[in-house]
PDB file of N, CA and C in Angstrom:
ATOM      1  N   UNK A   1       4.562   0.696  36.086  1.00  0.00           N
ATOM      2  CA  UNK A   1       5.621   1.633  36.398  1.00  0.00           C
ATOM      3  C   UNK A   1       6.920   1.212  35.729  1.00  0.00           C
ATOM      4  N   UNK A   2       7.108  -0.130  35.835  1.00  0.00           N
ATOM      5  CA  UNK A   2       8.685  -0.803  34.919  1.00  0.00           C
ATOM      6  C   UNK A   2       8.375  -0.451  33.833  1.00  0.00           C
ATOM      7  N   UNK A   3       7.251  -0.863  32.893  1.00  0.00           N
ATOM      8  CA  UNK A   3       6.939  -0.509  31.605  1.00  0.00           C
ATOM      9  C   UNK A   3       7.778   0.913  31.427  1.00  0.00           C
ATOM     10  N   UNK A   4       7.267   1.527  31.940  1.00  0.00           N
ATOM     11  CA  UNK A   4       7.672   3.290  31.598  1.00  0.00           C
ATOM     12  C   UNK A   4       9.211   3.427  31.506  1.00  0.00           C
ATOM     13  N   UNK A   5       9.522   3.108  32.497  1.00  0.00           N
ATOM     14  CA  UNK A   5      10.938   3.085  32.758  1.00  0.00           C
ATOM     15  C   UNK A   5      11.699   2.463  31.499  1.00  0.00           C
ATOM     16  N   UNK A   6      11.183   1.083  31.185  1.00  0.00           N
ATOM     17  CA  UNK A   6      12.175   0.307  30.185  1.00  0.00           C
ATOM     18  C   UNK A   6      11.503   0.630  28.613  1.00  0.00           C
ATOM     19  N   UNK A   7      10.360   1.730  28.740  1.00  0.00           N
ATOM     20  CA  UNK A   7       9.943   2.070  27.485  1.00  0.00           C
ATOM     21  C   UNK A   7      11.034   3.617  26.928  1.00  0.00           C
ATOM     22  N   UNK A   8      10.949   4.032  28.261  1.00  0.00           N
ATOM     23  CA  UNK A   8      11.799   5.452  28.022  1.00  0.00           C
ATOM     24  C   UNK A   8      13.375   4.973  27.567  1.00  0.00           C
ATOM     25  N   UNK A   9      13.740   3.742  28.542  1.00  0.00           N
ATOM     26  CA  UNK A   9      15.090   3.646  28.169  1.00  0.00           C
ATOM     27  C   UNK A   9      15.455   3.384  26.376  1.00  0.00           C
ATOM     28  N   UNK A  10      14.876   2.190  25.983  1.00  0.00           N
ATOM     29  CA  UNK A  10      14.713   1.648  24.951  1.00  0.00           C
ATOM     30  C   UNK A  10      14.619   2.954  23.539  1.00  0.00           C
ATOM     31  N   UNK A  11      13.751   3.211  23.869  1.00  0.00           N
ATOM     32  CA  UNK A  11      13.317   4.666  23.244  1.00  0.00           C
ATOM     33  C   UNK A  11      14.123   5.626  22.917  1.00  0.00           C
ATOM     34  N   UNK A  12      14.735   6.252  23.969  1.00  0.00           N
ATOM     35  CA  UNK A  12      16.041   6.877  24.252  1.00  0.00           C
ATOM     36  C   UNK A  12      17.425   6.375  23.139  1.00  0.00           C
ATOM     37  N   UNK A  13      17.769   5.454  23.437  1.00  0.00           N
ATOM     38  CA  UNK A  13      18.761   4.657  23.142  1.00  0.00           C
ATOM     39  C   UNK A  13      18.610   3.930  21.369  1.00  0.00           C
ATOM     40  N   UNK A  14      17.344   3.376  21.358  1.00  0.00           N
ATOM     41  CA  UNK A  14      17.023   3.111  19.125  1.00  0.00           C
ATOM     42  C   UNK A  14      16.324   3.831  18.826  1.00  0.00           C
ATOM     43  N   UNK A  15      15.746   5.133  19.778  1.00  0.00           N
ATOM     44  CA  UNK A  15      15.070   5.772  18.602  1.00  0.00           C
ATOM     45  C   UNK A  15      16.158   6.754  17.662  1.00  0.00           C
ATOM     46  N   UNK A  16      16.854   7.703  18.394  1.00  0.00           N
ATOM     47  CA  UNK A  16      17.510   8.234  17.289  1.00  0.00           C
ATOM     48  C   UNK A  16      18.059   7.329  16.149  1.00  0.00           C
ATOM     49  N   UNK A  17      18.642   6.221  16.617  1.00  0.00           N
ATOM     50  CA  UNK A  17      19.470   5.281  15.219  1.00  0.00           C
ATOM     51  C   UNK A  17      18.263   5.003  14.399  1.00  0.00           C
ATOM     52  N   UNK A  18      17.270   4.860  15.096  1.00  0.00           N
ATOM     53  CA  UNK A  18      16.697   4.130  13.894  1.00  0.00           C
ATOM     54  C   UNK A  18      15.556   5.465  12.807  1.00  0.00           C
ATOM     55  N   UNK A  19      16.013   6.776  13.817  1.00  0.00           N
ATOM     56  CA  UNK A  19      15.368   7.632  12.778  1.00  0.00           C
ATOM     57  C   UNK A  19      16.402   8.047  11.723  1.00  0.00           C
ATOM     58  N   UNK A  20      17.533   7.822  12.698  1.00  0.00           N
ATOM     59  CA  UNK A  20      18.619   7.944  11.367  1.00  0.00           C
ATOM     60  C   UNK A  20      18.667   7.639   9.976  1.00  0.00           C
ATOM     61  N   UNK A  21      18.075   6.210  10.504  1.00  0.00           N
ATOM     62  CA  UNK A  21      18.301   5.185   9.218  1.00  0.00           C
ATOM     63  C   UNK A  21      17.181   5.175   8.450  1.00  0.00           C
ATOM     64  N   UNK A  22      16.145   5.271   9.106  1.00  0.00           N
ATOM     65  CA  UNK A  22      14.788   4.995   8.079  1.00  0.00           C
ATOM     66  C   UNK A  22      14.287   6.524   7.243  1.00  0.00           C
ATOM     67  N   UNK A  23      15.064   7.556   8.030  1.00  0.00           N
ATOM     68  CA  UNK A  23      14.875   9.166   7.424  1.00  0.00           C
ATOM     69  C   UNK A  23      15.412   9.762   6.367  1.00  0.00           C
ATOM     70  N   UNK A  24      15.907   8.349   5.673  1.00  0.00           N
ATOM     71  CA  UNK A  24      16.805   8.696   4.425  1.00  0.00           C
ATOM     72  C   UNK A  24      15.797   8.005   3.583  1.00  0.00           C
ATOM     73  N   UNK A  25      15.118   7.488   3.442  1.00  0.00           N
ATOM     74  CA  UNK A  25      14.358   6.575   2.371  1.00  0.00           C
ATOM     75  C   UNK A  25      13.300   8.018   2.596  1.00  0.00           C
ATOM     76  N   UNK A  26      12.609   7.326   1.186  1.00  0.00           N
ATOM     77  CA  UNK A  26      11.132   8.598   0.545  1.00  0.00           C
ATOM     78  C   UNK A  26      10.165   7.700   1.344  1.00  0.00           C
ATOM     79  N   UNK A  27       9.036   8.335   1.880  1.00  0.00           N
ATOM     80  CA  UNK A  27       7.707   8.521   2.813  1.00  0.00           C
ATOM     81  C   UNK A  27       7.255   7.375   1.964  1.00  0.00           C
ATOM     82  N   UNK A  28       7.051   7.037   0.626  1.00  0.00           N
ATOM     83  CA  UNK A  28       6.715   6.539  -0.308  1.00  0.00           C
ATOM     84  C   UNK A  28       7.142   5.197  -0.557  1.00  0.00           C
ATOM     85  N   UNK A  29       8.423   4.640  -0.445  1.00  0.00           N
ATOM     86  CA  UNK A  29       9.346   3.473   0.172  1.00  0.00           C
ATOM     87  C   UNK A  29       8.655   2.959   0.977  1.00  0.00           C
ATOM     88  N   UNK A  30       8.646   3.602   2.113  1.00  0.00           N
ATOM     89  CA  UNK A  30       8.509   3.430   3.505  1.00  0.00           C
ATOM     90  C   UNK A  30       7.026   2.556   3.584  1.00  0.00           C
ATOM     91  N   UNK A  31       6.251   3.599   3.007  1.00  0.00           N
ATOM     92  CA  UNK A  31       4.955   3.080   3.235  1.00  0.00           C
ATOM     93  C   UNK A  31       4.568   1.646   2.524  1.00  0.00           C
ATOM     94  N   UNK A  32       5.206   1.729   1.145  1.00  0.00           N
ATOM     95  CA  UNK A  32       5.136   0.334   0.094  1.00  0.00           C
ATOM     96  C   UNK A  32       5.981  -0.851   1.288  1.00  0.00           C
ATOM     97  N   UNK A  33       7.093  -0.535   1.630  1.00  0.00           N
ATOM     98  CA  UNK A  33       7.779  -1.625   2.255  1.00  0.00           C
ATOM     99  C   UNK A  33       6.764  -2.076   3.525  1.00  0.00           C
ATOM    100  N   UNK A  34       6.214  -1.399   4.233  1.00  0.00           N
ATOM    101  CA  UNK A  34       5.793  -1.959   4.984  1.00  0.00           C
ATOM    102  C   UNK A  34       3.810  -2.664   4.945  1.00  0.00           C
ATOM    103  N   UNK A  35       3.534  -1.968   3.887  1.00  0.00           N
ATOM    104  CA  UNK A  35       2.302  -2.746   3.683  1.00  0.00           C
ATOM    105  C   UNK A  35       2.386  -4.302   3.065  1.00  0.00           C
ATOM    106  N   UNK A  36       3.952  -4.049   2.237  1.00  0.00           N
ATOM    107  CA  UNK A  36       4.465  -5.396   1.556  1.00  0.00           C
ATOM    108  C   UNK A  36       4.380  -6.387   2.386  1.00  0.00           C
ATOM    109  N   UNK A  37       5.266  -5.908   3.615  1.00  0.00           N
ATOM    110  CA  UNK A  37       5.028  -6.736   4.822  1.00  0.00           C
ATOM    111  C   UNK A  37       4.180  -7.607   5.640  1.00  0.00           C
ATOM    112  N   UNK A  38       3.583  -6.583   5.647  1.00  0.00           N
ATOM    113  CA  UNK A  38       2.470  -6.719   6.498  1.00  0.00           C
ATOM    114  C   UNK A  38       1.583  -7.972   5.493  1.00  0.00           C
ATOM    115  N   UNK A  39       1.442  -8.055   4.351  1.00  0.00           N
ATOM    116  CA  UNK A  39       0.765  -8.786   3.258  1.00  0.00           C
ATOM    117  C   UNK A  39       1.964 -10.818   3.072  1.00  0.00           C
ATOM    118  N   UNK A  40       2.845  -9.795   3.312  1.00  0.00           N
ATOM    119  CA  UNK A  40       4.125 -10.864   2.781  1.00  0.00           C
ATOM    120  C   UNK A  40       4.270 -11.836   3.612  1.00  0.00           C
ATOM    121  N   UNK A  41       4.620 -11.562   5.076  1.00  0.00           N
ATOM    122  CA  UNK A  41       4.826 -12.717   6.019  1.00  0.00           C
ATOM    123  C   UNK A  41       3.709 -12.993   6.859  1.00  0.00           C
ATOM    124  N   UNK A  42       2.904 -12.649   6.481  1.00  0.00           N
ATOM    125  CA  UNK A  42       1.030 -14.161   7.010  1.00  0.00           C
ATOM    126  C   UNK A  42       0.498 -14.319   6.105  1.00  0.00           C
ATOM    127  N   UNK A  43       1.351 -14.758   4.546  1.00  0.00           N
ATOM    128  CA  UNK A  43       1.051 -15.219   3.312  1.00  0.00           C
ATOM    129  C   UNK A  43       1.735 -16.700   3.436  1.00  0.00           C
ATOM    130  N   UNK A  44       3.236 -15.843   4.181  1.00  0.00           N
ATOM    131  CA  UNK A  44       4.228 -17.216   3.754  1.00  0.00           C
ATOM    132  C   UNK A  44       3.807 -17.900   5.126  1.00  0.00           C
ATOM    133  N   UNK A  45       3.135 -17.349   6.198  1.00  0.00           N
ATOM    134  CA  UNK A  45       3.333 -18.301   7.418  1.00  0.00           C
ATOM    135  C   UNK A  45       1.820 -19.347   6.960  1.00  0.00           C
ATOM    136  N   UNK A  46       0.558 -18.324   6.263  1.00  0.00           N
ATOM    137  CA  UNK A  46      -0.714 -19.610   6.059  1.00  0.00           C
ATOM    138  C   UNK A  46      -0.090 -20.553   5.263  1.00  0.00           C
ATOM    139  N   UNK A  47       0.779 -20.334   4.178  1.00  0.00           N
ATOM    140  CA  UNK A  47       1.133 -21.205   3.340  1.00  0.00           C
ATOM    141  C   UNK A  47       1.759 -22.196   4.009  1.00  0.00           C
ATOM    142  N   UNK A  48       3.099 -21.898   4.610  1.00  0.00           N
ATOM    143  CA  UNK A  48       3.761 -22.650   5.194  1.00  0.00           C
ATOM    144  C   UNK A  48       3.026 -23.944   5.931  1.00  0.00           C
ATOM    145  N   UNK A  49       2.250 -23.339   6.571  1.00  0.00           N
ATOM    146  CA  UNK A  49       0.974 -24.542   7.855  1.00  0.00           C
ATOM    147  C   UNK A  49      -0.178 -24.693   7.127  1.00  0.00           C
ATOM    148  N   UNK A  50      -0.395 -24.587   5.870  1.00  0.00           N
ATOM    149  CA  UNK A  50      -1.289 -25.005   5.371  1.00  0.00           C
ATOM    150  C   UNK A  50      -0.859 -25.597   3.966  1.00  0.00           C
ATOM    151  N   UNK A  51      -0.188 -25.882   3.067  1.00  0.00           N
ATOM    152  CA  UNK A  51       0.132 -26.244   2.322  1.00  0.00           C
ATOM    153  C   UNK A  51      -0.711 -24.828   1.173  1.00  0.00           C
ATOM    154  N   UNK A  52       0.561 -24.884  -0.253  1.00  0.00           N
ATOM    155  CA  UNK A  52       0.336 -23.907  -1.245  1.00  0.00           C
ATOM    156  C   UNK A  52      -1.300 -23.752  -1.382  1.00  0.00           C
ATOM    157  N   UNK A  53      -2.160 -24.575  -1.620  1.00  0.00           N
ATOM    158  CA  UNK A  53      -3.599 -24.773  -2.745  1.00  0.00           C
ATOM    159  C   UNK A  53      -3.936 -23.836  -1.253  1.00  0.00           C
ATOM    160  N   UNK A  54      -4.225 -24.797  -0.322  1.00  0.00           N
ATOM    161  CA  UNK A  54      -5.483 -24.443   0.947  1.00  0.00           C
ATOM    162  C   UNK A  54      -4.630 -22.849   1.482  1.00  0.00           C
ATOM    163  N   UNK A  55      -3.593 -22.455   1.419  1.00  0.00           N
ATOM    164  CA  UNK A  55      -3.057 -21.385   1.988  1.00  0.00           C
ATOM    165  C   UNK A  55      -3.345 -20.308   1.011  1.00  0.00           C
ATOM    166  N   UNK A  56      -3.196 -20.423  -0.094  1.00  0.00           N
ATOM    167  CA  UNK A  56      -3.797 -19.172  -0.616  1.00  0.00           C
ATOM    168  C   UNK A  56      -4.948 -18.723  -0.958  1.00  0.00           C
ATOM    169  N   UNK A  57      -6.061 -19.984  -0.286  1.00  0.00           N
ATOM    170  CA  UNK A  57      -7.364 -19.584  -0.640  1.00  0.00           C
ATOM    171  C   UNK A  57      -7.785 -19.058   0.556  1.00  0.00           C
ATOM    172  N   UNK A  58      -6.885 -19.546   2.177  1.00  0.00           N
ATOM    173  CA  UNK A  58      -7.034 -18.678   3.020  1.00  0.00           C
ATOM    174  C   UNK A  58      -6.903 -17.219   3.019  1.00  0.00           C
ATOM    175  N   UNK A  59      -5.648 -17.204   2.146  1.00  0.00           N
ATOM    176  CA  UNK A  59      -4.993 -16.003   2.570  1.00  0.00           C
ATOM    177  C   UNK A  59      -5.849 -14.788   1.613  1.00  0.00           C
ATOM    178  N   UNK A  60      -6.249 -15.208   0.456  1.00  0.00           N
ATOM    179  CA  UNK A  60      -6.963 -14.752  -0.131  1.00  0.00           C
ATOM    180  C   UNK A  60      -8.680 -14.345   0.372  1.00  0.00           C
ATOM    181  N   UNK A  61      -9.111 -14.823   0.925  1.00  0.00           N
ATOM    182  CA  UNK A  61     -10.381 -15.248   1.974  1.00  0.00           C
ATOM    183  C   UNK A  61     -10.611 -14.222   2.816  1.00  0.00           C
ATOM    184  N   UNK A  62      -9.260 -14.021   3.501  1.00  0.00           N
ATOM    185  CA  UNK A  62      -9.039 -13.325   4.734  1.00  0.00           C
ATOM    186  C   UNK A  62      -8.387 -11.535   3.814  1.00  0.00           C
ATOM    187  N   UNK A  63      -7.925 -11.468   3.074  1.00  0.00           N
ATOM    188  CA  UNK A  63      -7.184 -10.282   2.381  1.00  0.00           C
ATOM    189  C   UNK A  63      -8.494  -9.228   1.822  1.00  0.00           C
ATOM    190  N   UNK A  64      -9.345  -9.962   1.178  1.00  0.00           N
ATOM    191  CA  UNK A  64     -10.726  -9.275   0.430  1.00  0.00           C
ATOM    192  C   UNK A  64     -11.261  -8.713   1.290  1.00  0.00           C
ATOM    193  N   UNK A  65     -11.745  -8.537   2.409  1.00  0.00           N
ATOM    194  CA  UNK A  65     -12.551  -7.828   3.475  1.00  0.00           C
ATOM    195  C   UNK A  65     -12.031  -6.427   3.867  1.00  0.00           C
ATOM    196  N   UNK A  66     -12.717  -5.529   4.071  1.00  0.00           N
ATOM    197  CA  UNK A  66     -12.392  -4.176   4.895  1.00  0.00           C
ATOM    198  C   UNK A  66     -11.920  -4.436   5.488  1.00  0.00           C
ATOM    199  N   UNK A  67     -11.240  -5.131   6.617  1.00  0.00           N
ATOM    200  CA  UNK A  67     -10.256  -5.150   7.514  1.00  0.00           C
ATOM    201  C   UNK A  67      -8.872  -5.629   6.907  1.00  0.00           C
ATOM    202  N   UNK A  68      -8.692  -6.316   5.569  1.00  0.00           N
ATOM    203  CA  UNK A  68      -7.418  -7.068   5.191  1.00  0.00           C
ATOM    204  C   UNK A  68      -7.342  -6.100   4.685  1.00  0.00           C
ATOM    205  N   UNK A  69      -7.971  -5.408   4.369  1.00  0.00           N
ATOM    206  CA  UNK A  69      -7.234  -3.768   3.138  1.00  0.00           C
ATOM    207  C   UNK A  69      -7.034  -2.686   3.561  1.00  0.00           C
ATOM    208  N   UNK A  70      -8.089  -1.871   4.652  1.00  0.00           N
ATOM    209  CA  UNK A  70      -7.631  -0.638   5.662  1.00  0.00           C
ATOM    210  C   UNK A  70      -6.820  -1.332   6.662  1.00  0.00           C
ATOM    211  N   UNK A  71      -6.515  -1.779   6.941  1.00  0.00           N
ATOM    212  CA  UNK A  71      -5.862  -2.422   8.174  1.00  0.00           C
ATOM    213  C   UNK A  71      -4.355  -2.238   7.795  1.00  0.00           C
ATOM    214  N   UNK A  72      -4.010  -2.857   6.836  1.00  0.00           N
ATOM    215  CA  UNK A  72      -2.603  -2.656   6.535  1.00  0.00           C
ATOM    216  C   UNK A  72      -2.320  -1.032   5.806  1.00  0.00           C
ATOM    217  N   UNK A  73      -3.067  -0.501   5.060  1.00  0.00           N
ATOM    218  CA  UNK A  73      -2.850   0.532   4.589  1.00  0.00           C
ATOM    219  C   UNK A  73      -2.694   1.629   6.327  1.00  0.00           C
ATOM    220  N   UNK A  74      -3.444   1.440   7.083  1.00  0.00           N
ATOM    221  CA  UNK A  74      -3.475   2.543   8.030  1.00  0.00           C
ATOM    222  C   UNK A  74      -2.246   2.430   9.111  1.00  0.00           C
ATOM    223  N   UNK A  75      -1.833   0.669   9.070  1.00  0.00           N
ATOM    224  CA  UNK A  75      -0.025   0.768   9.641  1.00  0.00           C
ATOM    225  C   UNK A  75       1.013   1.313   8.782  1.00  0.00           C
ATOM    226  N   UNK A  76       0.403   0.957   7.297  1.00  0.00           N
ATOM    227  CA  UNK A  76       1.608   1.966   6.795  1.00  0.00           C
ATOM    228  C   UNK A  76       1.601   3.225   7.103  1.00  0.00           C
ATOM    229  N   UNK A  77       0.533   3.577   6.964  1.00  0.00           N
ATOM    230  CA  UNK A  77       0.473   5.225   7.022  1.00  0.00           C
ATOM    231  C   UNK A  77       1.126   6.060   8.418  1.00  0.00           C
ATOM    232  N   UNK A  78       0.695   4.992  10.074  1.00  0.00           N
ATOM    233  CA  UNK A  78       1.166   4.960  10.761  1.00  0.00           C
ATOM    234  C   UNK A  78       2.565   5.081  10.714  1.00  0.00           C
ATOM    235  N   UNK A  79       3.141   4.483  10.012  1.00  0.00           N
ATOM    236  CA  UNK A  79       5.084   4.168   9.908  1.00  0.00           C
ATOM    237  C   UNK A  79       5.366   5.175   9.067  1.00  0.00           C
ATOM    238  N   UNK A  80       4.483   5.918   8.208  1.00  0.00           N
ATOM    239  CA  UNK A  80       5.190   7.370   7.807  1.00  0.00           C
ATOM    240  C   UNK A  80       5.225   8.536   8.870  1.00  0.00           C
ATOM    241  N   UNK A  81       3.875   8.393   9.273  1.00  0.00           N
ATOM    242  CA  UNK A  81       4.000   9.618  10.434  1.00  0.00           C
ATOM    243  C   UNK A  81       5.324   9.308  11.320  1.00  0.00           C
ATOM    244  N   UNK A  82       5.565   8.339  11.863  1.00  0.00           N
ATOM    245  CA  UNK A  82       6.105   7.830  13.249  1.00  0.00           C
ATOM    246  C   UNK A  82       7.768   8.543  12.185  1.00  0.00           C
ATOM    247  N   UNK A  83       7.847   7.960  11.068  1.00  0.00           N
ATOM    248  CA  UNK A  83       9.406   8.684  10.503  1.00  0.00           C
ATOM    249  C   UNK A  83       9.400  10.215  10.019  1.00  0.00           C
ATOM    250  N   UNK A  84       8.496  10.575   9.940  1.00  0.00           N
ATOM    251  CA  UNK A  84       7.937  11.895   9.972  1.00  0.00           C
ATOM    252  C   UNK A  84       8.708  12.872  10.831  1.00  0.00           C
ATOM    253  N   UNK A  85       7.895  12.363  11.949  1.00  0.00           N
ATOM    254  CA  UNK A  85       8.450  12.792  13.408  1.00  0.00           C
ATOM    255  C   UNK A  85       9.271  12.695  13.894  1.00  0.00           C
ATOM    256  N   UNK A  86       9.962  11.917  13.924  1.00  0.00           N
ATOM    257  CA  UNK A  86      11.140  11.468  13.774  1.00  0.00           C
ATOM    258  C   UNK A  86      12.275  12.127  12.937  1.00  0.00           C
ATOM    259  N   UNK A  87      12.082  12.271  11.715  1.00  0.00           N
ATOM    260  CA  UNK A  87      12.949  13.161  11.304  1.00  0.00           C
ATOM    261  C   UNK A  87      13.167  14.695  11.424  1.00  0.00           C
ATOM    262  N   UNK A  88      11.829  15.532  12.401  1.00  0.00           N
ATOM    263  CA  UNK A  88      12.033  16.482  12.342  1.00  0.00           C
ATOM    264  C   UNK A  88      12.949  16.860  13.220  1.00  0.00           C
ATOM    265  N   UNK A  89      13.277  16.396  14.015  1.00  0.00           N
ATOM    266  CA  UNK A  89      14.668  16.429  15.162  1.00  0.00           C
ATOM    267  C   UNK A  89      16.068  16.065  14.790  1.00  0.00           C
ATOM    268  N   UNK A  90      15.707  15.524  13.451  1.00  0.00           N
ATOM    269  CA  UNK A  90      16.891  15.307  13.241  1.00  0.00           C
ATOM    270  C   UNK A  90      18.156  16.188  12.340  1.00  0.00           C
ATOM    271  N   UNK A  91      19.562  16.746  12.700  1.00  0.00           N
ATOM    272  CA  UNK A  91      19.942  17.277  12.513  1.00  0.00           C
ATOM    273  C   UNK A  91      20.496  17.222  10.597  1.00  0.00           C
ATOM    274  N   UNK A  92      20.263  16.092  10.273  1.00  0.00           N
ATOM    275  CA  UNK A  92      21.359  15.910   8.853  1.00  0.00           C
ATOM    276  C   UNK A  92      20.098  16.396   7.918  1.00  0.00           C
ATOM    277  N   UNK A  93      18.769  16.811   8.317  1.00  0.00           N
ATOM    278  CA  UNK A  93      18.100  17.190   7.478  1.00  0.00           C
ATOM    279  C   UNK A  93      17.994  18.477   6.967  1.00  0.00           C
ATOM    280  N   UNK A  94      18.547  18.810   8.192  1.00  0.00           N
ATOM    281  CA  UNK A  94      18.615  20.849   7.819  1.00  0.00           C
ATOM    282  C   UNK A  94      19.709  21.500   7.115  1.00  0.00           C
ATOM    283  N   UNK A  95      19.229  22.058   6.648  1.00  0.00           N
ATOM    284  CA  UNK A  95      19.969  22.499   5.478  1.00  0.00           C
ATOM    285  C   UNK A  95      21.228  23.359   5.714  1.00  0.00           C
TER     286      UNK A  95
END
């Protein structure tokens, strides 16, 4: 029941700013930046705790499989819809 409550508030309160902000970049941005991500920082964290040689043969190991490749492609895709939607409420888009 708190969940709901502090999900609505939260929600309420960064979602417009942050459709603000992310509804100006192309669908196309959006999606590259965040698969980058998603690839970029549990590259630098295996590396980091594993040293360069053994970290990128993890990271590499773990990236090749159907899950290291749809997996990130389908959060990006996720983070276009979600700004998608997001922008259709929003007023600076209409013409």
């Amino acid at each position: 029941m708190n969940n709901d409550i502090y999900h609505g508030i939260l929600s309420g309160l960064f979602g417009p700013i942050i459709a603000r902000l992310v509804s100006r970049y192309k669908y196309r941005t959006i999606f590259l930046t965040v698969v980058a991500g998603i690839y970029l920082f549990p590259f630098i964290a295996v590396v980091r705790a594993n040293g360069w040689h053994i970290g990128c043969k993890i990271f590499i190991d773990r990236v090749l499989t159907w899950t290291g490749v749809l997996a990130p492609i389908g959060i990006g895709l996720l983070a276009v819809i979600c700004v998608f939607i997001s922008s259709i409420g929003n007023p600076s888009k209409r013409g």
